[in-house]
PDBML (XML) file of the C-alpha atoms, coordinates in Angstrom:
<?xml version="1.0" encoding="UTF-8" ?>
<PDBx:datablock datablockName="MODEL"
   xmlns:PDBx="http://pdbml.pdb.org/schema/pdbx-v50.xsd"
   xmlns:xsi="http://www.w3.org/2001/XMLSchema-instance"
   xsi:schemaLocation="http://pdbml.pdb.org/schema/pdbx-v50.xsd pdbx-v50.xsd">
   <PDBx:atom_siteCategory>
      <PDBx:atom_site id="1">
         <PDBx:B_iso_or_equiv>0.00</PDBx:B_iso_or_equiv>
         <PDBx:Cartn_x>8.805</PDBx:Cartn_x>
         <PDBx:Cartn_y>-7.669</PDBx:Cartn_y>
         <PDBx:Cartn_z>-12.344</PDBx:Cartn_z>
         <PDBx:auth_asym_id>A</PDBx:auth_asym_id>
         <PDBx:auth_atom_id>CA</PDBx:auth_atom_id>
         <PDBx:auth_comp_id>UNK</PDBx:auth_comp_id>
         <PDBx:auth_seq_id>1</PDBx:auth_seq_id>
         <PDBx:group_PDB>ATOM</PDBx:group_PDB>
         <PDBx:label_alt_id xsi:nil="true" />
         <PDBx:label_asym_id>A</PDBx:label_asym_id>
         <PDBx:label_atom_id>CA</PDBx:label_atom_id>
         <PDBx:label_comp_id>UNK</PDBx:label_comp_id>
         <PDBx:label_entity_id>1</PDBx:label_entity_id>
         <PDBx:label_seq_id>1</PDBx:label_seq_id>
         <PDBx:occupancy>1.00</PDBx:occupancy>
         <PDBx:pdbx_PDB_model_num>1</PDBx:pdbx_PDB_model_num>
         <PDBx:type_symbol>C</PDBx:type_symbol>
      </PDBx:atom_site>
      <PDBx:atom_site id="2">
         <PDBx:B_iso_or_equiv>0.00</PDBx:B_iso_or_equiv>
         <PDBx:Cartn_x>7.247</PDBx:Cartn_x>
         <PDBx:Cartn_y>-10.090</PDBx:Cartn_y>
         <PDBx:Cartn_z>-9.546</PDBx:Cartn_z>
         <PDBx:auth_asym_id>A</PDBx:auth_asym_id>
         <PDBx:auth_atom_id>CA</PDBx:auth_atom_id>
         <PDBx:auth_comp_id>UNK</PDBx:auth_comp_id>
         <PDBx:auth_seq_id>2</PDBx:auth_seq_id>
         <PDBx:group_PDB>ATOM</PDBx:group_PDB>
         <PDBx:label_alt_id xsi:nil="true" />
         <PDBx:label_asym_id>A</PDBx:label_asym_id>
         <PDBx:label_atom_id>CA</PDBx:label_atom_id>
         <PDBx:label_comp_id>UNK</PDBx:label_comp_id>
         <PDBx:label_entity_id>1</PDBx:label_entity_id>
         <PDBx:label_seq_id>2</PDBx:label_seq_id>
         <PDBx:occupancy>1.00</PDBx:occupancy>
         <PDBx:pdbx_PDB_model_num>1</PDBx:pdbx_PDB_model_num>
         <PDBx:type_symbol>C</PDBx:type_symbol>
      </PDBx:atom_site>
      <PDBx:atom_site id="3">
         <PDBx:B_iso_or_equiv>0.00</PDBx:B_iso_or_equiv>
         <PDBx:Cartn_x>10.138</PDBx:Cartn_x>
         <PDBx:Cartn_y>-7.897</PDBx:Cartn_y>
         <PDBx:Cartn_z>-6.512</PDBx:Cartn_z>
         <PDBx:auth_asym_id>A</PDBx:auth_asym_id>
         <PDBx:auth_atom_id>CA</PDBx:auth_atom_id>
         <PDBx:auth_comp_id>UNK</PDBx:auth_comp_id>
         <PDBx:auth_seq_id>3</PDBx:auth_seq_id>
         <PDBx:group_PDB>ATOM</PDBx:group_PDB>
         <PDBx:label_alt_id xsi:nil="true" />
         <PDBx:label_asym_id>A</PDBx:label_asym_id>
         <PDBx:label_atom_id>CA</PDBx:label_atom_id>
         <PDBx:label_comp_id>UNK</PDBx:label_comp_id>
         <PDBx:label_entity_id>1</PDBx:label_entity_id>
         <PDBx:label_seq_id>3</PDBx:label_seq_id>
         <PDBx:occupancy>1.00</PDBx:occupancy>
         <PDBx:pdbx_PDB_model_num>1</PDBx:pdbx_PDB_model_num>
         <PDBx:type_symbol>C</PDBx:type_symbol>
      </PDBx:atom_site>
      <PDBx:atom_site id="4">
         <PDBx:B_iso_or_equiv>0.00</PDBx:B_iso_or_equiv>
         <PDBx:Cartn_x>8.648</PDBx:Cartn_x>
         <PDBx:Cartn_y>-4.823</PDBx:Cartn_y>
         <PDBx:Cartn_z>-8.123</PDBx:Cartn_z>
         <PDBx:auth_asym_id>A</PDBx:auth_asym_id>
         <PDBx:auth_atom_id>CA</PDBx:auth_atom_id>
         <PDBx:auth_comp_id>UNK</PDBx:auth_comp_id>
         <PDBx:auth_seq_id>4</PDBx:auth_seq_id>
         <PDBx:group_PDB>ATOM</PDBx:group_PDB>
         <PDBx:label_alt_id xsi:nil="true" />
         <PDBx:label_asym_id>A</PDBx:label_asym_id>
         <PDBx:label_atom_id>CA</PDBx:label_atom_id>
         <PDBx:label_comp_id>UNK</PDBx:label_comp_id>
         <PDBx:label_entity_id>1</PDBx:label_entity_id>
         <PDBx:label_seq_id>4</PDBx:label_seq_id>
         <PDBx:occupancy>1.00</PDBx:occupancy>
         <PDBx:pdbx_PDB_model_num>1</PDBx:pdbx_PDB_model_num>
         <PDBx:type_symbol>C</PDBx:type_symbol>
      </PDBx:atom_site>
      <PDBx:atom_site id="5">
         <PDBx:B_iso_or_equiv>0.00</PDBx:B_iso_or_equiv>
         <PDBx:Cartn_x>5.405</PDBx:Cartn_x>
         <PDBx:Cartn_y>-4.917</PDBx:Cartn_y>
         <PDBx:Cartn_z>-8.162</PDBx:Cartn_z>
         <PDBx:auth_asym_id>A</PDBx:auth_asym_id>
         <PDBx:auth_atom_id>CA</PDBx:auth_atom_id>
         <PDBx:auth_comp_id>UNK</PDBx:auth_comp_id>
         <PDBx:auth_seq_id>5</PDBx:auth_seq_id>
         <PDBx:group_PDB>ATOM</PDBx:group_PDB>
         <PDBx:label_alt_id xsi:nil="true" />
         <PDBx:label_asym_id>A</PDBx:label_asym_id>
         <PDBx:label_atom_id>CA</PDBx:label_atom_id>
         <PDBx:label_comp_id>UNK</PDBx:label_comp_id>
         <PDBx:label_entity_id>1</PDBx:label_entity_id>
         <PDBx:label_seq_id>5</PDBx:label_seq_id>
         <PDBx:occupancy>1.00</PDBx:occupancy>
         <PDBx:pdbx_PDB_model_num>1</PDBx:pdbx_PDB_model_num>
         <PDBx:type_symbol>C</PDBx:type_symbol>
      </PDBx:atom_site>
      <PDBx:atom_site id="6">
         <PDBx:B_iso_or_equiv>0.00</PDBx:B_iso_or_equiv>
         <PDBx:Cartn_x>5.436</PDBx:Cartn_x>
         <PDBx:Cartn_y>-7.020</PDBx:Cartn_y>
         <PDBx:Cartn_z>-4.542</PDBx:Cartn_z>
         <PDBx:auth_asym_id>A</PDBx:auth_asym_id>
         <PDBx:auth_atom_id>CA</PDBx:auth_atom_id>
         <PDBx:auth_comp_id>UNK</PDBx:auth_comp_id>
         <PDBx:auth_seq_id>6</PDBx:auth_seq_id>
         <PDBx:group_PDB>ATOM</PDBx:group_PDB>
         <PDBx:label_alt_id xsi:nil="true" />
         <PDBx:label_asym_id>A</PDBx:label_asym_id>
         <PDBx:label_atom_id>CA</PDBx:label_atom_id>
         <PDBx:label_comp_id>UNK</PDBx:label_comp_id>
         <PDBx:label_entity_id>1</PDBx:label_entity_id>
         <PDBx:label_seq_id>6</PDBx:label_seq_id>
         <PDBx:occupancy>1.00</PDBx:occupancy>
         <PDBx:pdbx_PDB_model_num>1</PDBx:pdbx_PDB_model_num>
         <PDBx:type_symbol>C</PDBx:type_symbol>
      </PDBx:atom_site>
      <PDBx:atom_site id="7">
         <PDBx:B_iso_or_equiv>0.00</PDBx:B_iso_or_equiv>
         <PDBx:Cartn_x>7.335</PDBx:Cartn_x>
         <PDBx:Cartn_y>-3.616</PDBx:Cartn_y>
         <PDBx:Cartn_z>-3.082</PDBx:Cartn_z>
         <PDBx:auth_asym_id>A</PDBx:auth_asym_id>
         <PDBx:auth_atom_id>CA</PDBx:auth_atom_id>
         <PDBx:auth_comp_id>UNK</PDBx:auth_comp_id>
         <PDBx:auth_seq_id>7</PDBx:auth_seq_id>
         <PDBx:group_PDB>ATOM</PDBx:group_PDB>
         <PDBx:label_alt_id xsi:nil="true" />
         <PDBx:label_asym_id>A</PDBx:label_asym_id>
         <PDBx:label_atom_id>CA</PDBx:label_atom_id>
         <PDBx:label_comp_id>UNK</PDBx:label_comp_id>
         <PDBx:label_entity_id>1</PDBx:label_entity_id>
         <PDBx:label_seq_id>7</PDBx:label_seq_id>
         <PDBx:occupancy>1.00</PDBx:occupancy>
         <PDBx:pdbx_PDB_model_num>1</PDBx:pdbx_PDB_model_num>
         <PDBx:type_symbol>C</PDBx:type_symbol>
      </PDBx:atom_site>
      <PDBx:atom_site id="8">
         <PDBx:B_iso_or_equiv>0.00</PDBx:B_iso_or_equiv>
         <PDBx:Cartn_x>4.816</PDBx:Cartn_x>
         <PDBx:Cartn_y>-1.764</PDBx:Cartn_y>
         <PDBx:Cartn_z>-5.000</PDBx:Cartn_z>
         <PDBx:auth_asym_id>A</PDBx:auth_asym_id>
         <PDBx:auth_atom_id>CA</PDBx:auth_atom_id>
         <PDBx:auth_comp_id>UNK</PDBx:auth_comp_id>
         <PDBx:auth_seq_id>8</PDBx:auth_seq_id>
         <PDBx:group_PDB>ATOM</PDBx:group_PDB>
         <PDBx:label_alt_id xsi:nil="true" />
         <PDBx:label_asym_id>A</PDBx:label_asym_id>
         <PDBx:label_atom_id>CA</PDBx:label_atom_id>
         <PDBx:label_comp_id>UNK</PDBx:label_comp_id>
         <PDBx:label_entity_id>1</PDBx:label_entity_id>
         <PDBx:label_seq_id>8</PDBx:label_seq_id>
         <PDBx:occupancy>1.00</PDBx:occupancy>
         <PDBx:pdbx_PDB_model_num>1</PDBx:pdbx_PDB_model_num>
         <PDBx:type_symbol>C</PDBx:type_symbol>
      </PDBx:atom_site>
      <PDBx:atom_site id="9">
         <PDBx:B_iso_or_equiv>0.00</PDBx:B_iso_or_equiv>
         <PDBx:Cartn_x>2.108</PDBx:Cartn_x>
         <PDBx:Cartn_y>-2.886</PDBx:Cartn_y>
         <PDBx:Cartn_z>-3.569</PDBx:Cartn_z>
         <PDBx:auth_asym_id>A</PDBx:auth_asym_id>
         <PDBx:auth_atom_id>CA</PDBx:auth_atom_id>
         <PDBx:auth_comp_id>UNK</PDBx:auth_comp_id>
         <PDBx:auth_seq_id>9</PDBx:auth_seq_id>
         <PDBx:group_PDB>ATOM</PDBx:group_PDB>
         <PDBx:label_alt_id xsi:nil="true" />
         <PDBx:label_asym_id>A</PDBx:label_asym_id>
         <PDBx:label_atom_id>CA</PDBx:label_atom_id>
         <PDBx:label_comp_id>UNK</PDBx:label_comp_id>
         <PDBx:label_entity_id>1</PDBx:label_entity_id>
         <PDBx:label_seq_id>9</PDBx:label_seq_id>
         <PDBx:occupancy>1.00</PDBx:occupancy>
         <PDBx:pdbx_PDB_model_num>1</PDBx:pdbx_PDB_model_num>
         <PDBx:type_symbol>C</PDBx:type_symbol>
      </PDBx:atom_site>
      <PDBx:atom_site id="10">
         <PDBx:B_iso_or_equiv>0.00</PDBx:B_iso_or_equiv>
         <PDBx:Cartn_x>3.080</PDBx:Cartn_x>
         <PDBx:Cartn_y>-3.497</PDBx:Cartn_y>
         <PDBx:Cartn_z>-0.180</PDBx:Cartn_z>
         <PDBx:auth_asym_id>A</PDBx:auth_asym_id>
         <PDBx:auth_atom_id>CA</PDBx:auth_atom_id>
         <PDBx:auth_comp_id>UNK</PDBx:auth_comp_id>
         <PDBx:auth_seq_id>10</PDBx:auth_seq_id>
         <PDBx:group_PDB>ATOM</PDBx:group_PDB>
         <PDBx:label_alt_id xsi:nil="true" />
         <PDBx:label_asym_id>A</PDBx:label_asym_id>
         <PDBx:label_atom_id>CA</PDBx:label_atom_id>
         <PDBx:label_comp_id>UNK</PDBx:label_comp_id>
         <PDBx:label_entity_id>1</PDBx:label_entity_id>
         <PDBx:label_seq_id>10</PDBx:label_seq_id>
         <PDBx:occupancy>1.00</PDBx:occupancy>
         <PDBx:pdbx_PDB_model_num>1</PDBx:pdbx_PDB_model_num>
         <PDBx:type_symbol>C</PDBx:type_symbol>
      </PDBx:atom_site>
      <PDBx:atom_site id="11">
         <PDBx:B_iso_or_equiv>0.00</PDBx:B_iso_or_equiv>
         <PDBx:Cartn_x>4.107</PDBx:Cartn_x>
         <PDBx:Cartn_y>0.965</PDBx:Cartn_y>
         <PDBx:Cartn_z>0.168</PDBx:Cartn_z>
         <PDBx:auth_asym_id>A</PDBx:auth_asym_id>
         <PDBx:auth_atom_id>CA</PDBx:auth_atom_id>
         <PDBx:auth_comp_id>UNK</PDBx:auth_comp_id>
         <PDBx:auth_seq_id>11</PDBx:auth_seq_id>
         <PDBx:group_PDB>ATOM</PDBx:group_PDB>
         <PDBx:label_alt_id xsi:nil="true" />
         <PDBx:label_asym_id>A</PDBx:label_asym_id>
         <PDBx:label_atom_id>CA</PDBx:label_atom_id>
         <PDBx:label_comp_id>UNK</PDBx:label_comp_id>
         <PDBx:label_entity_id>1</PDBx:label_entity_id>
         <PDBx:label_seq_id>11</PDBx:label_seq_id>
         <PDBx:occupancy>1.00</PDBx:occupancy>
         <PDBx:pdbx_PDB_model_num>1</PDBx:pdbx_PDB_model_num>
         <PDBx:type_symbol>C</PDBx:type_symbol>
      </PDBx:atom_site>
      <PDBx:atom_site id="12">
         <PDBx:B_iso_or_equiv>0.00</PDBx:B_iso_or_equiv>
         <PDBx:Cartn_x>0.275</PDBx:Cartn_x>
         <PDBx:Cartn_y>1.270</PDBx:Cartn_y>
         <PDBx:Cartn_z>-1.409</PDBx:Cartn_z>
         <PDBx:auth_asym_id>A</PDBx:auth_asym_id>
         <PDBx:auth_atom_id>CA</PDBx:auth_atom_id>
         <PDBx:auth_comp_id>UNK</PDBx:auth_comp_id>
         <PDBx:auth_seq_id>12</PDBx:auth_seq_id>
         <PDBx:group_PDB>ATOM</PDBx:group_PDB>
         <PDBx:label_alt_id xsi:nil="true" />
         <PDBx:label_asym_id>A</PDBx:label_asym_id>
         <PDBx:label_atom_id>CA</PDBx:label_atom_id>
         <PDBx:label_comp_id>UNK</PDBx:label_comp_id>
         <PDBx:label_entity_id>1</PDBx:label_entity_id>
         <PDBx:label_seq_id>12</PDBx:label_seq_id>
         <PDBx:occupancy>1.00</PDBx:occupancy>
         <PDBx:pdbx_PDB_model_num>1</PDBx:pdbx_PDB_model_num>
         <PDBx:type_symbol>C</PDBx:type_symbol>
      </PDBx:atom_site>
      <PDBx:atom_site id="13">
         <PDBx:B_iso_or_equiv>0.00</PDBx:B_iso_or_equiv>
         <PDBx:Cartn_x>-1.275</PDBx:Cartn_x>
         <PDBx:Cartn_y>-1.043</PDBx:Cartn_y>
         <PDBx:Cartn_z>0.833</PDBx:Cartn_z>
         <PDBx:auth_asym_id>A</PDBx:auth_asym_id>
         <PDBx:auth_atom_id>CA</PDBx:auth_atom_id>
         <PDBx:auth_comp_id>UNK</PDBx:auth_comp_id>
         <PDBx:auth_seq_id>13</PDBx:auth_seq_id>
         <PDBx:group_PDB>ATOM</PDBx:group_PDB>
         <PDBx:label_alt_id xsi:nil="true" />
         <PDBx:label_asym_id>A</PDBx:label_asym_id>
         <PDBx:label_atom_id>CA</PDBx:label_atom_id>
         <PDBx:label_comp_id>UNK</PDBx:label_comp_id>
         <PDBx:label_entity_id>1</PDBx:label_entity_id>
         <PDBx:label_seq_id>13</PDBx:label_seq_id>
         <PDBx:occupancy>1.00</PDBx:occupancy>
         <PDBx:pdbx_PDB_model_num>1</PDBx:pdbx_PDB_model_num>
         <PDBx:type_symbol>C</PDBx:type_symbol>
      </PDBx:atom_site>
      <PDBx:atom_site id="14">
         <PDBx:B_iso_or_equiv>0.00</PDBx:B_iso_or_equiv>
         <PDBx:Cartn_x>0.552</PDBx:Cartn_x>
         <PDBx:Cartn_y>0.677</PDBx:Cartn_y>
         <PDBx:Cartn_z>3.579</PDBx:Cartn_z>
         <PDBx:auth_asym_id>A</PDBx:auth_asym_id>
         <PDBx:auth_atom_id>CA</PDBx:auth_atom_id>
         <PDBx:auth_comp_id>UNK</PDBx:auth_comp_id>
         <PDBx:auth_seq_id>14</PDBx:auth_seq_id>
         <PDBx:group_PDB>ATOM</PDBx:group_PDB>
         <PDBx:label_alt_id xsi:nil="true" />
         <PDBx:label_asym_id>A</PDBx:label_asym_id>
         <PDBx:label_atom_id>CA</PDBx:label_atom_id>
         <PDBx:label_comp_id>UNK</PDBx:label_comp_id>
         <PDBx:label_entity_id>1</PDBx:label_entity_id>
         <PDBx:label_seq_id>14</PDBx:label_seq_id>
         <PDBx:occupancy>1.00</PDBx:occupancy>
         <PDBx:pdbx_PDB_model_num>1</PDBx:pdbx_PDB_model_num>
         <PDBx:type_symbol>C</PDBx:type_symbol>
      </PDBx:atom_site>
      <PDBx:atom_site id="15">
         <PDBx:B_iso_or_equiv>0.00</PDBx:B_iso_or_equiv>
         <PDBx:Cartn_x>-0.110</PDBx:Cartn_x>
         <PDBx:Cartn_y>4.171</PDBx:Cartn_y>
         <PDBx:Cartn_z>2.681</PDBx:Cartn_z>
         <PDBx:auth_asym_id>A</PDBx:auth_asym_id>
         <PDBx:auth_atom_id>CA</PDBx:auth_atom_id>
         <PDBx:auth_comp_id>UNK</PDBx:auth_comp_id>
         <PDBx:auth_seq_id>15</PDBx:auth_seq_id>
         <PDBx:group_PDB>ATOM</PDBx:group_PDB>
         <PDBx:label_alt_id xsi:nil="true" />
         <PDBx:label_asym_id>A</PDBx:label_asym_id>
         <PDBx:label_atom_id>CA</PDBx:label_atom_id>
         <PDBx:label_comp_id>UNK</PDBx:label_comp_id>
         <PDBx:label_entity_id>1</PDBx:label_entity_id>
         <PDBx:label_seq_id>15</PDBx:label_seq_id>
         <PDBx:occupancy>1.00</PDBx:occupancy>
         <PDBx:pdbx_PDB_model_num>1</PDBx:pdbx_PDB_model_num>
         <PDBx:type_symbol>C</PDBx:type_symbol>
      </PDBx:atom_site>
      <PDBx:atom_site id="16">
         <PDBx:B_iso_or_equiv>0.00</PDBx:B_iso_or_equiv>
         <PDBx:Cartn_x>-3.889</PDBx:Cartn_x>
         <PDBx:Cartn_y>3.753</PDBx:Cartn_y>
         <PDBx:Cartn_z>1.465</PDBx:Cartn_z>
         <PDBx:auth_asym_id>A</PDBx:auth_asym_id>
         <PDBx:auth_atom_id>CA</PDBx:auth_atom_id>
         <PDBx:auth_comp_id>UNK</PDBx:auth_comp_id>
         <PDBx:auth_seq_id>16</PDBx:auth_seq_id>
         <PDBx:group_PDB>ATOM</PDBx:group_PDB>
         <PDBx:label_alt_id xsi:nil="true" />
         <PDBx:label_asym_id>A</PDBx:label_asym_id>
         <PDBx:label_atom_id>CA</PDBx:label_atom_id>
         <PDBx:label_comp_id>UNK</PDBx:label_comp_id>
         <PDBx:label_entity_id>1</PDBx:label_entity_id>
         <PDBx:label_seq_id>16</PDBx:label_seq_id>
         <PDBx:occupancy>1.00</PDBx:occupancy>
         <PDBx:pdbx_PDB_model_num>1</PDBx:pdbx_PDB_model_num>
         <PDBx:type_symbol>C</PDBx:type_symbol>
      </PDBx:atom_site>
      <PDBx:atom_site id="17">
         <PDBx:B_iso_or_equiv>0.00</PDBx:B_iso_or_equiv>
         <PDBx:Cartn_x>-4.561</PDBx:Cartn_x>
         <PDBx:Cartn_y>1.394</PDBx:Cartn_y>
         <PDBx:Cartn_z>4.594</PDBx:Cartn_z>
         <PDBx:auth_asym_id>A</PDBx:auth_asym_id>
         <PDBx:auth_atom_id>CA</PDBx:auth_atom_id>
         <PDBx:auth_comp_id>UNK</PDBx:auth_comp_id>
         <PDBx:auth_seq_id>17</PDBx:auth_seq_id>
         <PDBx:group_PDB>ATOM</PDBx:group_PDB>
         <PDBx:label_alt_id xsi:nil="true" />
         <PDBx:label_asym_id>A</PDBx:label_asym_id>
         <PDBx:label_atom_id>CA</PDBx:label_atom_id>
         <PDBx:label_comp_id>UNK</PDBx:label_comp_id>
         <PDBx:label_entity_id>1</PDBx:label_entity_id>
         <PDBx:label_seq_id>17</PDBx:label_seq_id>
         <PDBx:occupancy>1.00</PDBx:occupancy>
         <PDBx:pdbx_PDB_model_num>1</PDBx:pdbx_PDB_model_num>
         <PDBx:type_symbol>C</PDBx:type_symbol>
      </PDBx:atom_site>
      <PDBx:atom_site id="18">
         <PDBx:B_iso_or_equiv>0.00</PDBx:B_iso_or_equiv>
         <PDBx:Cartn_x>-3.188</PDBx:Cartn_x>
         <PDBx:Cartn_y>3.919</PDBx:Cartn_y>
         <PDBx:Cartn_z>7.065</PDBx:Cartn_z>
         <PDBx:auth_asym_id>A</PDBx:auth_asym_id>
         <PDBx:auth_atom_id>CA</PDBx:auth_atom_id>
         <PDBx:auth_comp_id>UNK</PDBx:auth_comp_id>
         <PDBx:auth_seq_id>18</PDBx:auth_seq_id>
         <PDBx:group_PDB>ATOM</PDBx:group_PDB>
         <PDBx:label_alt_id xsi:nil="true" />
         <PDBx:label_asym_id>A</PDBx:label_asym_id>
         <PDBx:label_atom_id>CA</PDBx:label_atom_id>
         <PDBx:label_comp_id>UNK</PDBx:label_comp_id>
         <PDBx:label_entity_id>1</PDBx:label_entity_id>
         <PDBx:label_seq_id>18</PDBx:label_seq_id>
         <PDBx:occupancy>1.00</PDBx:occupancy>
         <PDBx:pdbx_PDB_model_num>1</PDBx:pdbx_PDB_model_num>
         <PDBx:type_symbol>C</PDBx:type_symbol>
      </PDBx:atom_site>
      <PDBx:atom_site id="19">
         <PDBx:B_iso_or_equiv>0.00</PDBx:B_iso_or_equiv>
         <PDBx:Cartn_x>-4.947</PDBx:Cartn_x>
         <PDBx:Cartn_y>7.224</PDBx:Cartn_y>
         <PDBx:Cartn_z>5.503</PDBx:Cartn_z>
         <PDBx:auth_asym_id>A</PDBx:auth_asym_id>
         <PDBx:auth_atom_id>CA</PDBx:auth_atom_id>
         <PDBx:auth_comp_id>UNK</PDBx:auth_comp_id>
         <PDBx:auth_seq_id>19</PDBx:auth_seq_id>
         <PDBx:group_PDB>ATOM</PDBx:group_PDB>
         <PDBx:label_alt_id xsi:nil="true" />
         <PDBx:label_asym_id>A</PDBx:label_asym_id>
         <PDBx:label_atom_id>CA</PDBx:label_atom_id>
         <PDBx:label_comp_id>UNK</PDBx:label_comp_id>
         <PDBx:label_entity_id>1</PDBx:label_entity_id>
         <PDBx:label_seq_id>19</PDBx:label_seq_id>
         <PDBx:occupancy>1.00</PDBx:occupancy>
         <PDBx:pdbx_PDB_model_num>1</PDBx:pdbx_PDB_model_num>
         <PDBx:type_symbol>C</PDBx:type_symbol>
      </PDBx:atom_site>
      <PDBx:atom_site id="20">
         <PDBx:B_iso_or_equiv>0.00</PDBx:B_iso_or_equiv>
         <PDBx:Cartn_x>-8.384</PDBx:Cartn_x>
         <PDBx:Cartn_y>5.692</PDBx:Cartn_y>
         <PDBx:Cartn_z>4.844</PDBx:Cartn_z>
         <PDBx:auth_asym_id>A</PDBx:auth_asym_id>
         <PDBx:auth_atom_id>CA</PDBx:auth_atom_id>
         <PDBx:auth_comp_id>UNK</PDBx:auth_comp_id>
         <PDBx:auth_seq_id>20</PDBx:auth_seq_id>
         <PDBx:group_PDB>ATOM</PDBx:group_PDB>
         <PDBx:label_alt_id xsi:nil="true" />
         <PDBx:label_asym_id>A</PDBx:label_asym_id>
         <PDBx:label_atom_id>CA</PDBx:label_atom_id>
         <PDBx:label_comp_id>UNK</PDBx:label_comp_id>
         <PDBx:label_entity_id>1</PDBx:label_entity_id>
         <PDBx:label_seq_id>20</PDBx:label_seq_id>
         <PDBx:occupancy>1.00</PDBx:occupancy>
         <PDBx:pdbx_PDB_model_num>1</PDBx:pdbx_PDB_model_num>
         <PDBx:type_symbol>C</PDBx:type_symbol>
      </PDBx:atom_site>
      <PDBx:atom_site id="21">
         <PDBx:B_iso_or_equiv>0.00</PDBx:B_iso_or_equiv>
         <PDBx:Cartn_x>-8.704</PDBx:Cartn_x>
         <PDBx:Cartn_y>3.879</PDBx:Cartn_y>
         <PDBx:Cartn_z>8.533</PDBx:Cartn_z>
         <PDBx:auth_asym_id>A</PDBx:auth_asym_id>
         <PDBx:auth_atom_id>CA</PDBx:auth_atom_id>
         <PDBx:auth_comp_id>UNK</PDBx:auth_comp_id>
         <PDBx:auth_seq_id>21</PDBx:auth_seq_id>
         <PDBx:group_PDB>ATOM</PDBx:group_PDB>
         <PDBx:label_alt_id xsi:nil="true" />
         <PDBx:label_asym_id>A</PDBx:label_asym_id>
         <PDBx:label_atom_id>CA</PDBx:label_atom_id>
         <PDBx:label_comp_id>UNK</PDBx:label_comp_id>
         <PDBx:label_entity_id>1</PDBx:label_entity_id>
         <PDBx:label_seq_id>21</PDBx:label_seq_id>
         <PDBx:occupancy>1.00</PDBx:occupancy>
         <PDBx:pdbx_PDB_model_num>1</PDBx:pdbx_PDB_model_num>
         <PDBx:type_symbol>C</PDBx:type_symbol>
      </PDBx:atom_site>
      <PDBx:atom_site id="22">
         <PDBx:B_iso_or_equiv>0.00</PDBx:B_iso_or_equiv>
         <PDBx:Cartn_x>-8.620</PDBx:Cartn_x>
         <PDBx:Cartn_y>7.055</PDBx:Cartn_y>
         <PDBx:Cartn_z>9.545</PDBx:Cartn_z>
         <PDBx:auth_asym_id>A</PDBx:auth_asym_id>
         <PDBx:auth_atom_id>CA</PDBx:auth_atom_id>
         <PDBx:auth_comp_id>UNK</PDBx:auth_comp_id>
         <PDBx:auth_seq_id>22</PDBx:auth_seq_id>
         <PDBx:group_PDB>ATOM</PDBx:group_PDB>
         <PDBx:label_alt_id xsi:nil="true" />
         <PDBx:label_asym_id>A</PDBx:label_asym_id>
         <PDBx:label_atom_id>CA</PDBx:label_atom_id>
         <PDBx:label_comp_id>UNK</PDBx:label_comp_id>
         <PDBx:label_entity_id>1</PDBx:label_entity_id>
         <PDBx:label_seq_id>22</PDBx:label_seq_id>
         <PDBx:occupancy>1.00</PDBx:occupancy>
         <PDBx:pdbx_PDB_model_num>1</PDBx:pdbx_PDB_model_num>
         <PDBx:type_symbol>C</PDBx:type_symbol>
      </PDBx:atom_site>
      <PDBx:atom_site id="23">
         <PDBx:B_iso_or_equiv>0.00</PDBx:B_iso_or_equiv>
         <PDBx:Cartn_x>-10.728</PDBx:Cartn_x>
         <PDBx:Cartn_y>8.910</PDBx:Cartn_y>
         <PDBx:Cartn_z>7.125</PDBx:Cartn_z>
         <PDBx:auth_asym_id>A</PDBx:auth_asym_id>
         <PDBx:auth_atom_id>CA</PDBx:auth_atom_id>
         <PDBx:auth_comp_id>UNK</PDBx:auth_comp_id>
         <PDBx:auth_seq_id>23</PDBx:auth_seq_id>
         <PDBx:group_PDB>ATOM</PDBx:group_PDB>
         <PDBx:label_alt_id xsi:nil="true" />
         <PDBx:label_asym_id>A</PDBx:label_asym_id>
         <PDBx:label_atom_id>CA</PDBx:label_atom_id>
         <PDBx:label_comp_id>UNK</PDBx:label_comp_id>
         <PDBx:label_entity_id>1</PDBx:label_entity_id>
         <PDBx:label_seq_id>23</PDBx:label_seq_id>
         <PDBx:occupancy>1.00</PDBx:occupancy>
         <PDBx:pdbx_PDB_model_num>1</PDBx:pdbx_PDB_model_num>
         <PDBx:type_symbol>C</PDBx:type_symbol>
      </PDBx:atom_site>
      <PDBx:atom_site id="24">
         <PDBx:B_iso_or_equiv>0.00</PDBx:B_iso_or_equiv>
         <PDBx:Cartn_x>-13.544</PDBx:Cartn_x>
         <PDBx:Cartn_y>6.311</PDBx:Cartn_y>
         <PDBx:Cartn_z>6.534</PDBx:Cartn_z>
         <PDBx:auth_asym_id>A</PDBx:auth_asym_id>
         <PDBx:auth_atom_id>CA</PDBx:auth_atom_id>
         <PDBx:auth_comp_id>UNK</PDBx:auth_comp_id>
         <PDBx:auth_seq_id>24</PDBx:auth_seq_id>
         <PDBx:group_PDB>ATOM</PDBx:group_PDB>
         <PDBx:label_alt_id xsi:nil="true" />
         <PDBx:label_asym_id>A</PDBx:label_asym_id>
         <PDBx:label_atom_id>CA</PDBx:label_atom_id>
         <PDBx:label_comp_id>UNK</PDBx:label_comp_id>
         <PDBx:label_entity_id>1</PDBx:label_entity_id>
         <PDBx:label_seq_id>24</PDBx:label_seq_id>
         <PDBx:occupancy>1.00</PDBx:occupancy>
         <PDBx:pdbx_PDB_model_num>1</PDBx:pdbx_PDB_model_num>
         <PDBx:type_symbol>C</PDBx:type_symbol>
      </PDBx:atom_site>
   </PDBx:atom_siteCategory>
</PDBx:datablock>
């Protein structure tokens, strides 16, 4: 569950981090 969710949130992090630092 714990290598899951760790990936999981790491492609998220990645993908929301990128795309809203731009469009904030």
């Amino acid at each position: 569950f714990n290598a899951k969710i760790l990936f999981n949130i790491l492609f998220v992090v990645l993908g929301m981090s990128g795309i809203m630092t731009f469009l904030g």
